[in-house]
Structure formats: structure tokens, C-alpha cells
N, C-alpha and C. Protein backbone atom coordinates (compact mmCIF):
# COMPACT_ATOMS: atom_id res chain seq x y z
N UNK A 1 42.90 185.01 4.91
CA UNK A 1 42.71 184.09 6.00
C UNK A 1 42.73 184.87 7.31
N UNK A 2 41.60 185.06 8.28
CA UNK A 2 41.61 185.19 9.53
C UNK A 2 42.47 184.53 10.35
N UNK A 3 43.23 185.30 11.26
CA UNK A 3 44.62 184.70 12.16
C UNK A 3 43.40 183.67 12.91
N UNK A 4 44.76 182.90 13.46
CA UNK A 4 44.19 181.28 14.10
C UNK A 4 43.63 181.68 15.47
N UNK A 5 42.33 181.69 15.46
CA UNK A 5 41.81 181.28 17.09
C UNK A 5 42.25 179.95 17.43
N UNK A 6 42.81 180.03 18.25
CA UNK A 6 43.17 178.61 19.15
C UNK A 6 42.70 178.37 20.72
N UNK A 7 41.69 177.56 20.54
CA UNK A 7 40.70 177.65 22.11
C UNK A 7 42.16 176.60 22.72
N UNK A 8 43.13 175.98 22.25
CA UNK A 8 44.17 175.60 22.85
C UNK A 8 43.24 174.18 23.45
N UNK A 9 44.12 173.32 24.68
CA UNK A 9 42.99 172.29 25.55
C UNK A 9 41.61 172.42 25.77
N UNK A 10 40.95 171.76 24.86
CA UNK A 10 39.13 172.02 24.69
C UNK A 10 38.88 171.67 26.65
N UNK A 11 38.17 172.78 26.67
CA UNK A 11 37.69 172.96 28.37
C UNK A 11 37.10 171.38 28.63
N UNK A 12 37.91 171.32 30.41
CA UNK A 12 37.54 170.01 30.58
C UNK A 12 37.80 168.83 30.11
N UNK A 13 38.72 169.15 28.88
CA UNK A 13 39.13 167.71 27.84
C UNK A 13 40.85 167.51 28.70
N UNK A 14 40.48 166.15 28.41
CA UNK A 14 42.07 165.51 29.25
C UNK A 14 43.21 166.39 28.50
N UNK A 15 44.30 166.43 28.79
CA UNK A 15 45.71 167.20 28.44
C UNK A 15 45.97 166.73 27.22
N UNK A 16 45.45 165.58 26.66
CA UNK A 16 45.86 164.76 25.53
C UNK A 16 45.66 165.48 24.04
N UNK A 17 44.26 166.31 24.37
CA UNK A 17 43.57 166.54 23.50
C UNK A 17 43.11 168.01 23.51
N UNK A 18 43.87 168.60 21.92
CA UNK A 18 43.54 169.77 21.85
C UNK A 18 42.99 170.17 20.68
N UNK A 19 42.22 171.56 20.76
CA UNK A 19 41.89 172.44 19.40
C UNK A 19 42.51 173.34 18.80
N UNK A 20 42.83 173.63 17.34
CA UNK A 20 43.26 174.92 17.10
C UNK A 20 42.34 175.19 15.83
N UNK A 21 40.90 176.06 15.98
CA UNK A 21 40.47 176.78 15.26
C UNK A 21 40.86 177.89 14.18
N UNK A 22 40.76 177.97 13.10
CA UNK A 22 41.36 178.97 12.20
C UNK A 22 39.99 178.68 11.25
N UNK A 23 39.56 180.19 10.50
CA UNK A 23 38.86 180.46 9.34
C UNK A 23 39.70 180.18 8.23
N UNK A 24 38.88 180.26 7.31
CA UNK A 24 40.07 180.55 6.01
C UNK A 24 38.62 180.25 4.66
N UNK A 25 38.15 181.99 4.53
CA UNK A 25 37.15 182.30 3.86
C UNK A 25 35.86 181.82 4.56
N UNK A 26 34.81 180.69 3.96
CA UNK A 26 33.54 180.32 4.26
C UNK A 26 34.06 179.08 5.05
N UNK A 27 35.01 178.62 5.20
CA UNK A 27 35.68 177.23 5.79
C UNK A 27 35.95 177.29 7.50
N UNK A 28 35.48 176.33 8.52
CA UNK A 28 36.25 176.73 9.85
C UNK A 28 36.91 175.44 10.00
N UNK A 29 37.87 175.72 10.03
CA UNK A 29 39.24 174.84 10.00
C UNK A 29 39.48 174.04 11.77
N UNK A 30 39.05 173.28 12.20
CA UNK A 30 39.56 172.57 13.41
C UNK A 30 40.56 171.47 13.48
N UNK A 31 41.95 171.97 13.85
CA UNK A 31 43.03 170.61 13.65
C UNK A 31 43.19 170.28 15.50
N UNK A 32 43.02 168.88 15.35
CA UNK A 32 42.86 168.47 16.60
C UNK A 32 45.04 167.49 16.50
N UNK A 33 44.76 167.63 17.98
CA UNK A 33 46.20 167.01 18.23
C UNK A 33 45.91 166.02 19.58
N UNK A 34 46.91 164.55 19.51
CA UNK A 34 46.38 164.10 20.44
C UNK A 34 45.43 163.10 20.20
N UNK A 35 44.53 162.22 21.16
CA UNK A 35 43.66 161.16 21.29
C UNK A 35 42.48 162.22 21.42
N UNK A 36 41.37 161.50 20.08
CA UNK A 36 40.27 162.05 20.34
C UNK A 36 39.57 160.77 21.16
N UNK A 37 39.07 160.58 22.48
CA UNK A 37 38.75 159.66 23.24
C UNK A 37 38.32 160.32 24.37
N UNK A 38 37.12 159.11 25.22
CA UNK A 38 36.67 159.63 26.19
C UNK A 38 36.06 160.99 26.79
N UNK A 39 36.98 161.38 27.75
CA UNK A 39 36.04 162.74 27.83
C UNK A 39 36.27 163.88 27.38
N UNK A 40 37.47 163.74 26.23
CA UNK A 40 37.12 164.78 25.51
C UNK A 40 35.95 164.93 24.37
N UNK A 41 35.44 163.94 23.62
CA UNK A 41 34.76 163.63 22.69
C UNK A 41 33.35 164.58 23.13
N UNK A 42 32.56 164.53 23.88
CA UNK A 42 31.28 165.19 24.06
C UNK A 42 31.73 166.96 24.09
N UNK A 43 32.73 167.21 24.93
CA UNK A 43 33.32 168.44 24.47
C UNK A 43 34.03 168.92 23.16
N UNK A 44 34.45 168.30 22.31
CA UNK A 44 34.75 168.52 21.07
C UNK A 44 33.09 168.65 20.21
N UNK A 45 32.42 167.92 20.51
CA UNK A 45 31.24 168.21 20.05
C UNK A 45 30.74 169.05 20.28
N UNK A 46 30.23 169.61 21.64
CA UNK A 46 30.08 171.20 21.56
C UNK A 46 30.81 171.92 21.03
N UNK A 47 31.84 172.19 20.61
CA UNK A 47 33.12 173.17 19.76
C UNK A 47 31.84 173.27 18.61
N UNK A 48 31.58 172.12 17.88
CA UNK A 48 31.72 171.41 16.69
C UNK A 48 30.29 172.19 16.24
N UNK A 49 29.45 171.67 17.36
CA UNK A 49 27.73 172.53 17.61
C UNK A 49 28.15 173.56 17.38
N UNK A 50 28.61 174.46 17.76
CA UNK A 50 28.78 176.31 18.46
C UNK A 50 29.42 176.90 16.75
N UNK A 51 29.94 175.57 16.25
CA UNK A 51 30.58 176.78 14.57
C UNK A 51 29.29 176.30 13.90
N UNK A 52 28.54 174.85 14.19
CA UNK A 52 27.45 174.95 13.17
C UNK A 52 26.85 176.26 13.64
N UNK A 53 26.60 176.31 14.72
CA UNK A 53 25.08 177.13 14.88
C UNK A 53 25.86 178.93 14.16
N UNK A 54 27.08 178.81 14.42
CA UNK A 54 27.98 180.23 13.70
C UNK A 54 27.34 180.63 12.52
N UNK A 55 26.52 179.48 11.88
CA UNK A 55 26.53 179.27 10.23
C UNK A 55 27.52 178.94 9.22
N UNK A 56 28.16 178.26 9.96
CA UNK A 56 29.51 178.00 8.37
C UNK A 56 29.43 177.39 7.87
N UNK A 57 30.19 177.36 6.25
CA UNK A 57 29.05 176.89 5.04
C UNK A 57 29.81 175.53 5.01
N UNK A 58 31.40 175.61 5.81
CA UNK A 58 32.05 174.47 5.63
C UNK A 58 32.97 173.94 6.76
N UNK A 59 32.82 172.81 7.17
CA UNK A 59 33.89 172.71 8.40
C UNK A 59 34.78 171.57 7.86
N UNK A 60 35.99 172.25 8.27
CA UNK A 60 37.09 171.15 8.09
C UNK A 60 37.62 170.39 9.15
N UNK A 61 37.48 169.37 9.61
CA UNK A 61 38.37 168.50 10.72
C UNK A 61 39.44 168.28 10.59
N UNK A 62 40.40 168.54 10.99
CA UNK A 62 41.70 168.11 10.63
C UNK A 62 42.45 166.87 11.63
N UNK A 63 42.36 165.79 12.03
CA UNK A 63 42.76 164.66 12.60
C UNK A 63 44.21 164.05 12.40
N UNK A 64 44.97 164.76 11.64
CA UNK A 64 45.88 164.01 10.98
C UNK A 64 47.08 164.12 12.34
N UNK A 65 46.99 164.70 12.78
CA UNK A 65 47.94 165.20 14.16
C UNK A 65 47.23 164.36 15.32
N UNK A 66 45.94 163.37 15.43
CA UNK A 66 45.69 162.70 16.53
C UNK A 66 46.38 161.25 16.51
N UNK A 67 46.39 160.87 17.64
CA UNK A 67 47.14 159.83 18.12
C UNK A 67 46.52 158.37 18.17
N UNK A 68 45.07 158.64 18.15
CA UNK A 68 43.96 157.87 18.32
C UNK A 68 42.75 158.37 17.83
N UNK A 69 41.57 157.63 17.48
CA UNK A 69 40.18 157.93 17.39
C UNK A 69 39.88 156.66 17.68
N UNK A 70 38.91 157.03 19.12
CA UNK A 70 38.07 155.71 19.32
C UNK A 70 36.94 155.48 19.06
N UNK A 71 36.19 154.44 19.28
CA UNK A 71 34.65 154.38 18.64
C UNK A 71 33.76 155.91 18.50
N UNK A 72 33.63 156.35 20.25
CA UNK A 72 32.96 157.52 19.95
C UNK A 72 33.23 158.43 19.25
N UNK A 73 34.44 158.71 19.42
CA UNK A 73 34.99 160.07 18.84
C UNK A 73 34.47 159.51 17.16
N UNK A 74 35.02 159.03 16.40
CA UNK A 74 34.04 158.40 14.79
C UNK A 74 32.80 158.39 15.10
N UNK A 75 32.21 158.35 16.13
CA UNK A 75 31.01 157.71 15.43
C UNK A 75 30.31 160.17 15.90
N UNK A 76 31.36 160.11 17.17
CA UNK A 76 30.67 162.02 17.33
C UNK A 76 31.04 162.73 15.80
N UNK A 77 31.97 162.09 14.74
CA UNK A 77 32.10 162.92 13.78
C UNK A 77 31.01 162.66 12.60
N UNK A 78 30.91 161.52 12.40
CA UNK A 78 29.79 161.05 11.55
C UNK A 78 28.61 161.90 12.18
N UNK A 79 28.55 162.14 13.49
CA UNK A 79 26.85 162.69 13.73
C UNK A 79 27.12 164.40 13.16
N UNK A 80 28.36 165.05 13.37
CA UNK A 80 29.10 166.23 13.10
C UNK A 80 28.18 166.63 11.64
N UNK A 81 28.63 165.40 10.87
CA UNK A 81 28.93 165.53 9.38
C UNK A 81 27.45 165.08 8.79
N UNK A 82 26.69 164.51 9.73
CA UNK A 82 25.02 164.44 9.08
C UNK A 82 24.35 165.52 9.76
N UNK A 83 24.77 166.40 10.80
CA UNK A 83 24.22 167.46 10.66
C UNK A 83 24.23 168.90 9.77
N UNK A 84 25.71 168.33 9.14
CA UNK A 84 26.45 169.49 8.00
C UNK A 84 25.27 169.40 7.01
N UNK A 85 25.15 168.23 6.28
CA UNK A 85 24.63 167.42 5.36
C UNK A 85 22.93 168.52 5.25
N UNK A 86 22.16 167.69 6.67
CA UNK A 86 20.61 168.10 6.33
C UNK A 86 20.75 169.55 6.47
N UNK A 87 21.98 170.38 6.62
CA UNK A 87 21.99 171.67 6.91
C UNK A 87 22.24 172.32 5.34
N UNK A 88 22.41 171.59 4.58
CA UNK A 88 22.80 171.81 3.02
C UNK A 88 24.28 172.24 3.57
N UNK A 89 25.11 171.87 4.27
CA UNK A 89 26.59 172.80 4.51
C UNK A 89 27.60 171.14 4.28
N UNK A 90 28.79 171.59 4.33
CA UNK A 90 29.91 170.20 3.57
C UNK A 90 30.87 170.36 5.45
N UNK A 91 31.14 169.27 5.49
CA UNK A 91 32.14 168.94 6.68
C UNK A 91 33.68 167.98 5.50
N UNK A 92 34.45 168.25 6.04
CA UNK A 92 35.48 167.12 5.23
C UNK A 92 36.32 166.92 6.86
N UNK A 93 36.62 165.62 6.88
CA UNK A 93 38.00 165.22 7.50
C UNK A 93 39.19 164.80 6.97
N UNK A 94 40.09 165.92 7.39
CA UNK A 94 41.08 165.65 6.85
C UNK A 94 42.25 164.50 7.65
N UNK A 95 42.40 163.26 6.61
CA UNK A 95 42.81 162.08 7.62
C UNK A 95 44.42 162.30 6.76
N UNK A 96 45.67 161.22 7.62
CA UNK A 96 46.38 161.14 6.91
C UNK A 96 46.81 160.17 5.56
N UNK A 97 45.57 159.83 5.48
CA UNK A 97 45.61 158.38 4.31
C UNK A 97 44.78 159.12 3.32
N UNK A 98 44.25 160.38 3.48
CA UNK A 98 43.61 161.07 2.66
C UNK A 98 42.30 161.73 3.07
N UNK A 99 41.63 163.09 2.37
CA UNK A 99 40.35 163.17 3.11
C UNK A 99 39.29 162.33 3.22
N UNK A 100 37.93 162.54 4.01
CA UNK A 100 37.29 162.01 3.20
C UNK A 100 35.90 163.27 3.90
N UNK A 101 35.62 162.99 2.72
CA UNK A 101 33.97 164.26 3.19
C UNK A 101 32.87 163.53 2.61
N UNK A 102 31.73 163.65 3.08
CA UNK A 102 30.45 163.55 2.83
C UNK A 102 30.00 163.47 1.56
N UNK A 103 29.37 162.85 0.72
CA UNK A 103 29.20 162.97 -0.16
C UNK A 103 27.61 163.87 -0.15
N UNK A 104 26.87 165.24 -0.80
CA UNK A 104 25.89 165.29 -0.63
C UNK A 104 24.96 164.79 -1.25
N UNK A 105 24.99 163.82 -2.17
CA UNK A 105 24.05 163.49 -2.88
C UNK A 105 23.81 161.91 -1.71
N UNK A 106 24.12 161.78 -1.35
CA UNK A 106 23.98 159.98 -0.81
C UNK A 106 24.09 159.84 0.69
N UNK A 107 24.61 161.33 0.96
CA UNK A 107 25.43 161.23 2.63
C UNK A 107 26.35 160.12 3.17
N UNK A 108 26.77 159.15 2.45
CA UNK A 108 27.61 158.32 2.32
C UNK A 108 29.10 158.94 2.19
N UNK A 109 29.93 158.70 3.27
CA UNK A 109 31.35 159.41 3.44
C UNK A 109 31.87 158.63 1.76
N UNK A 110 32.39 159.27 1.12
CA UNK A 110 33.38 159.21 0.08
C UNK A 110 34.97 159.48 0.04
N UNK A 111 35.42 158.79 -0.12
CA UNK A 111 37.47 159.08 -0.35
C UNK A 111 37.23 160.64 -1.47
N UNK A 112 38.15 161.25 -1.61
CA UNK A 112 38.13 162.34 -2.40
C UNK A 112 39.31 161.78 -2.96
């Protein structure tokens, strides 16, 4: 496992809301802390852009440490996770009621 990059408060995102990036093999691991809402959401999406375009074969969200997810922020991960999809690459979010990732055959989010 590559030590944790931590971009720490995603630039411009309210105090609420942070990143801590870590690899771990073909996987880029993002555990967010905090309310994903408002104006952090379009900046978490660029994060989100910048590891697709990295090429990674897999991104993990990790949410289980947020406080909130509001409409956008779900609906910026769903767009996250259909770009994983037509990219042939897997996104999972990891929630605390359990993951759930993409299914690739259907693109229909599935419980794991």
C-alpha cells in the first residue's frame, strides 16, 4: 500500500468537508469526512475526474465518516460511477449500512 496522500479540505470546499486519498494496489481509495453538500460537491468531483483521467482501474468512495449526503452530492456520485462503468473501470461506495458498487453488467447500483 502507497502511504496516504491526503489533499486534507478539498480546495474551496466549506471546513465541513474533507478528503483523504490513499492507493492500495490498482484501487484509489477516497474517505470523505463531514457533509458532502453544496459547494463542496462540484469540487469533490474534480478530485474524482483527475483519478479517473490518472487511469485507475478502481475507485473506492468511502462516505461512512460523512455527516450528510444531499441530493447533489448522490446524484455527483452516480455520475462518478457511470463514468467508471463506460470506462470498463469499477467505483464502489463504501456506506455504513454496507457497500454498494455498480453492477457492470446492468450499471444498476447493487448491495454487495
Amino acid at each position: 500500500m502507497v502511504p496516504p496522500h491526503d489533499v486534507g479540505p478539498v480546495l474551496g470546499a466549506p471546513p465541513h468537508l474533507s478528503a483523504h486519498i490513499t492507493r492500495d494496489g490498482d484501487a484509489s481509495v477516497v474517505r470523505l469526512r463531514g457533509a458532502l453538500s453544496g459547494p463542496g460537491v462540484p469540487l469533490l468531483e474534480s478530485v474524482l475526474q483527475r483519478l479517473e483521467k490518472r487511469g485507475v482501474a478502481r475507485l473506492i468512495v468511502d462516505v461512512r465518516d460523512t455527516s450528510a449526503i444531499d441530493p447533489l452530492g448522490a446524484a455527483m456520485l452516480h455520475r462518478a460511477a457511470q463514468r467508471m462503468l463506460e470506462a470498463g473501470r469499477s467505483m464502489t461506495v463504501l456506506r455504513s449500512d454496507g457497500a454498494q458498487e455498480c453492477a457492470p453488467a446492468s450499471g444498476v447500483p447493487a448491495d454487495r
